[in-house]
Protein backbone atom coordinates (compact mmCIF):
# COMPACT_ATOMS: atom_id res chain seq x y z
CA UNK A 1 -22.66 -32.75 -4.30
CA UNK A 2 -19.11 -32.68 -3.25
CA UNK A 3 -17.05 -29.67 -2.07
CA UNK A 4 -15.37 -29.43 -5.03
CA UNK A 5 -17.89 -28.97 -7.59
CA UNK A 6 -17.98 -25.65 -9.29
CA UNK A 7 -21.24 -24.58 -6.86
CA UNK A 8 -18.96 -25.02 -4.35
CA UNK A 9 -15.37 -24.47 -4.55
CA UNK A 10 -12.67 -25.58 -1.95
CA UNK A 11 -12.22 -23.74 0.95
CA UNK A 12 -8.99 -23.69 0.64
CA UNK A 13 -8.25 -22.13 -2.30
CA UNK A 14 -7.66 -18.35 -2.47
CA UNK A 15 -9.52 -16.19 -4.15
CA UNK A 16 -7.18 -13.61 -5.64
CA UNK A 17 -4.39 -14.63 -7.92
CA UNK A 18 -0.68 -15.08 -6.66
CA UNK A 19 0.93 -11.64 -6.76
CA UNK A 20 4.68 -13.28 -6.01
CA UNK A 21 7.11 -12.08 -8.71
CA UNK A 22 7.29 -15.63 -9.88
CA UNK A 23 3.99 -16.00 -10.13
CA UNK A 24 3.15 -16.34 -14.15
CA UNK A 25 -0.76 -14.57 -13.67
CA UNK A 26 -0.59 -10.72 -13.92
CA UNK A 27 -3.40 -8.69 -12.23
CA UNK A 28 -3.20 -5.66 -14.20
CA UNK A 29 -1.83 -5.65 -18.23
CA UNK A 30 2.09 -5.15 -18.92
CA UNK A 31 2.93 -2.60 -21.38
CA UNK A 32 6.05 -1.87 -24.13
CA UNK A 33 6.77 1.14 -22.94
CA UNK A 34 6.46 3.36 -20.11
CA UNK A 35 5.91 3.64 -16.40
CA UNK A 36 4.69 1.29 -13.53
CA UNK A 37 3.91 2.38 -10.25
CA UNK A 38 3.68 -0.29 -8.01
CA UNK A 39 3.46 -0.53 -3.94
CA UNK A 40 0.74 2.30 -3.84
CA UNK A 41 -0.99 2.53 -0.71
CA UNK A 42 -4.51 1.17 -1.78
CA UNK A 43 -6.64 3.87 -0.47
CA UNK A 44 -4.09 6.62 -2.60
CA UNK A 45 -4.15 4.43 -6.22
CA UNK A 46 -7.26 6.73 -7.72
CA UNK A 47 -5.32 10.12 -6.59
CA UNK A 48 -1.74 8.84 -7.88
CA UNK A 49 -3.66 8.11 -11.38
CA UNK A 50 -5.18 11.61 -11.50
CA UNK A 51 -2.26 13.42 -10.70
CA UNK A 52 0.51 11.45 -12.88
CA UNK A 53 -1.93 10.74 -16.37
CA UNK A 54 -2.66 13.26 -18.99
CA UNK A 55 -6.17 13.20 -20.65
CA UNK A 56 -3.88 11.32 -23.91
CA UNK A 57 -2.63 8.69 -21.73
CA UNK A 58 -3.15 5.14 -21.81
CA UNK A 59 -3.33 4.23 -18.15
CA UNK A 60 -3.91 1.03 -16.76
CA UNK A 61 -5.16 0.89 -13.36
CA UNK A 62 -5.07 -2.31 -10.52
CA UNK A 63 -6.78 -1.45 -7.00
CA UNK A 64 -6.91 -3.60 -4.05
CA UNK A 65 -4.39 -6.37 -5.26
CA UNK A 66 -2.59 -8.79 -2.58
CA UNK A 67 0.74 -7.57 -1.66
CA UNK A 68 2.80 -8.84 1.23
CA UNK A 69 3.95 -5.90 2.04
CA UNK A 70 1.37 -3.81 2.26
CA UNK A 71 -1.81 -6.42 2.60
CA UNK A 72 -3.17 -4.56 -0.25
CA UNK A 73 -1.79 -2.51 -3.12
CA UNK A 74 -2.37 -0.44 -6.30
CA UNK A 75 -0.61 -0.20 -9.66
CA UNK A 76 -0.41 2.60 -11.36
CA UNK A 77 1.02 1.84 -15.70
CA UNK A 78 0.86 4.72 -17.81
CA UNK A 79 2.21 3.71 -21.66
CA UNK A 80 4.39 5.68 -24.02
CA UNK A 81 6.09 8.20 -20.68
CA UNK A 82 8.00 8.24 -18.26
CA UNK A 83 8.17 10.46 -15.37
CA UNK A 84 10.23 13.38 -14.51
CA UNK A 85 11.85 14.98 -11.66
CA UNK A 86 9.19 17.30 -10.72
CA UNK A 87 6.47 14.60 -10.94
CA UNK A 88 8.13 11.90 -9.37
CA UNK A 89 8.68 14.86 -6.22
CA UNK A 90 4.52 15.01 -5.99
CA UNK A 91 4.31 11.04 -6.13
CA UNK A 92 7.05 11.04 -3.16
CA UNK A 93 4.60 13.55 -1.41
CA UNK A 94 1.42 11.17 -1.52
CA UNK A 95 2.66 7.32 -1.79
CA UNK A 96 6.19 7.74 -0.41
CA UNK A 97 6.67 3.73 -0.11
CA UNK A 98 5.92 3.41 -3.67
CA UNK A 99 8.02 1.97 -6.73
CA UNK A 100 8.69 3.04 -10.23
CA UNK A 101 9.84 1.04 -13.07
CA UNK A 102 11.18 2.29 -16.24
CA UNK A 103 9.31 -0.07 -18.94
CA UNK A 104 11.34 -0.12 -22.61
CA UNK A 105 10.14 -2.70 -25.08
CA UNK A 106 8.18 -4.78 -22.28
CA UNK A 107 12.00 -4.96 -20.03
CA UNK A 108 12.16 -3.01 -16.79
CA UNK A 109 15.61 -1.36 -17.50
CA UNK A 110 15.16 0.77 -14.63
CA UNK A 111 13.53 0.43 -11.04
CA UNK A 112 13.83 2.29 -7.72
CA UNK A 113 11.90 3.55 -4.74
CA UNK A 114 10.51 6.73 -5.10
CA UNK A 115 13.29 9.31 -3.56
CA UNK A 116 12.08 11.51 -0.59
CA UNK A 117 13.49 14.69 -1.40
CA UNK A 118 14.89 17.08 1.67
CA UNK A 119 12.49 19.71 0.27
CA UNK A 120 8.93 20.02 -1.92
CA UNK A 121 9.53 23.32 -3.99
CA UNK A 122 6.65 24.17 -5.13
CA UNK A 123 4.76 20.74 -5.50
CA UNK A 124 2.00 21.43 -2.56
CA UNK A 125 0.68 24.27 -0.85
CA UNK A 126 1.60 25.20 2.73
CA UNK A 127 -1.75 24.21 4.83
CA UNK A 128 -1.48 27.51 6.84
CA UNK A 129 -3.63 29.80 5.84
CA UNK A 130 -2.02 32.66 7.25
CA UNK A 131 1.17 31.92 5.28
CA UNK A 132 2.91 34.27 3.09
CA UNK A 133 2.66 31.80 -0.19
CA UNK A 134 -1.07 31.41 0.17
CA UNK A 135 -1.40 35.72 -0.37
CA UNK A 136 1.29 36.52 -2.31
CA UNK A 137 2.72 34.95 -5.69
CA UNK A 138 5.96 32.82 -3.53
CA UNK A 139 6.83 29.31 -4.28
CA UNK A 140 6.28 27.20 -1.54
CA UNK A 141 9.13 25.33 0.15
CA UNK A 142 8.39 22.63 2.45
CA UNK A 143 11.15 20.90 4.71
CA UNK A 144 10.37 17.07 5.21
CA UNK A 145 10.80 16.90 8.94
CA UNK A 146 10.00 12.93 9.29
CA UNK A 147 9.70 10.19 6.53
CA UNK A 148 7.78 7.43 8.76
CA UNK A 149 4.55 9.77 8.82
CA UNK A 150 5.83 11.63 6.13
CA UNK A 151 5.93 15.46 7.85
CA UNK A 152 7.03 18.48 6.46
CA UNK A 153 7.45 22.53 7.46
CA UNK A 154 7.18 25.17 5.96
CA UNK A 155 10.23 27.28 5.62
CA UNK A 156 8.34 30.54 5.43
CA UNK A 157 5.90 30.66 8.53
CA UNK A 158 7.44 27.30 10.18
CA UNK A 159 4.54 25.51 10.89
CA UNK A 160 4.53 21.74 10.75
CA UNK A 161 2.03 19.70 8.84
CA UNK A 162 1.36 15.67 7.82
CA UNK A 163 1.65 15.46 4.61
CA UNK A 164 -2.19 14.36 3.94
CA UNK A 165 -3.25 17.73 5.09
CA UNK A 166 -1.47 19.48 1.90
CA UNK A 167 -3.09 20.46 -1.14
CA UNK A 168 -1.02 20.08 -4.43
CA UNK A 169 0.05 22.43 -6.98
């Protein structure tokens, strides 16, 4: 047999689909109208899901794809919504590098990185457990200190935390 028969395919062809933007091949299903999330750190696609769909949401999920910028990716596409402020603050908080697109009759008429806002009001809570907003009934406000490890403080007891050791609201 050769080394192109279908036992054994060429070595040098990859095994995931293109993921360029002119690349025809799409490795998760477009939609009419809604939201994409796209650029997802892979390990975070499952949690982004959870905390952006409804149980009445059609959500279409892609984990692990190629992408050169972050060697490998998740998209997030939740038909028929799209996103407000308040949620798009909570998606800053766990995939900060990641990008939304506005989907209307299956055109992007928006897109934009997700804004990192100077402050989380109420969105996560403080991860001292000593704090005032963990005993009593205060909205949490939480200063981003550093985007690059996303960072934040509290403004109440002024400890600092990394982000992955919040808890959201």
């Amino acid at each position: 047999m050769t080394g192109n028969s279908p036992i054994n395919p060429p070595v040098n062809q990859p095994n995931d689909p293109p993921t360029t933007s002119n690349s025809r091949v799409r490795q998760v299903e477009a939609i009419v109208n809604g939201t994409v999330i796209d650029h997802i750190p892979g390990h975070m696609t499952l949690k982004v899901a959870n905390m952006l769909a409804s149980e009445h949401d059609q959500v279409s999920i892609g984990m692990n794809l190629r992408s050169s910028r972050l060697g490998r990716k998740g998209v997030v596409k939740i038909s028929g919504r799209e996103l407000d402020q308040r949620t798009l603050s909570r998606l800053a908080l766990v995939a900060p590098s990641a990008s939304v697109s506005i989907i209307r009759d299956t055109h992007v008429v928006q897109k934009f990185t997700v804004a990192m806002p100077p402050f989380f009001e109420d969105i996560a809570r403080c991860a001292n457990p000593n704090c005032v907003t963990n005993h009593e009934k205060w909205a949490t406000r939480l200063e981003v200190i550093r985007t690059d490890h996303l960072e934040v403080r509290c403004v109440y007891c002024e400890r600092s935390f990394p982000a992955s050791e919040l808890v959201l609201i």
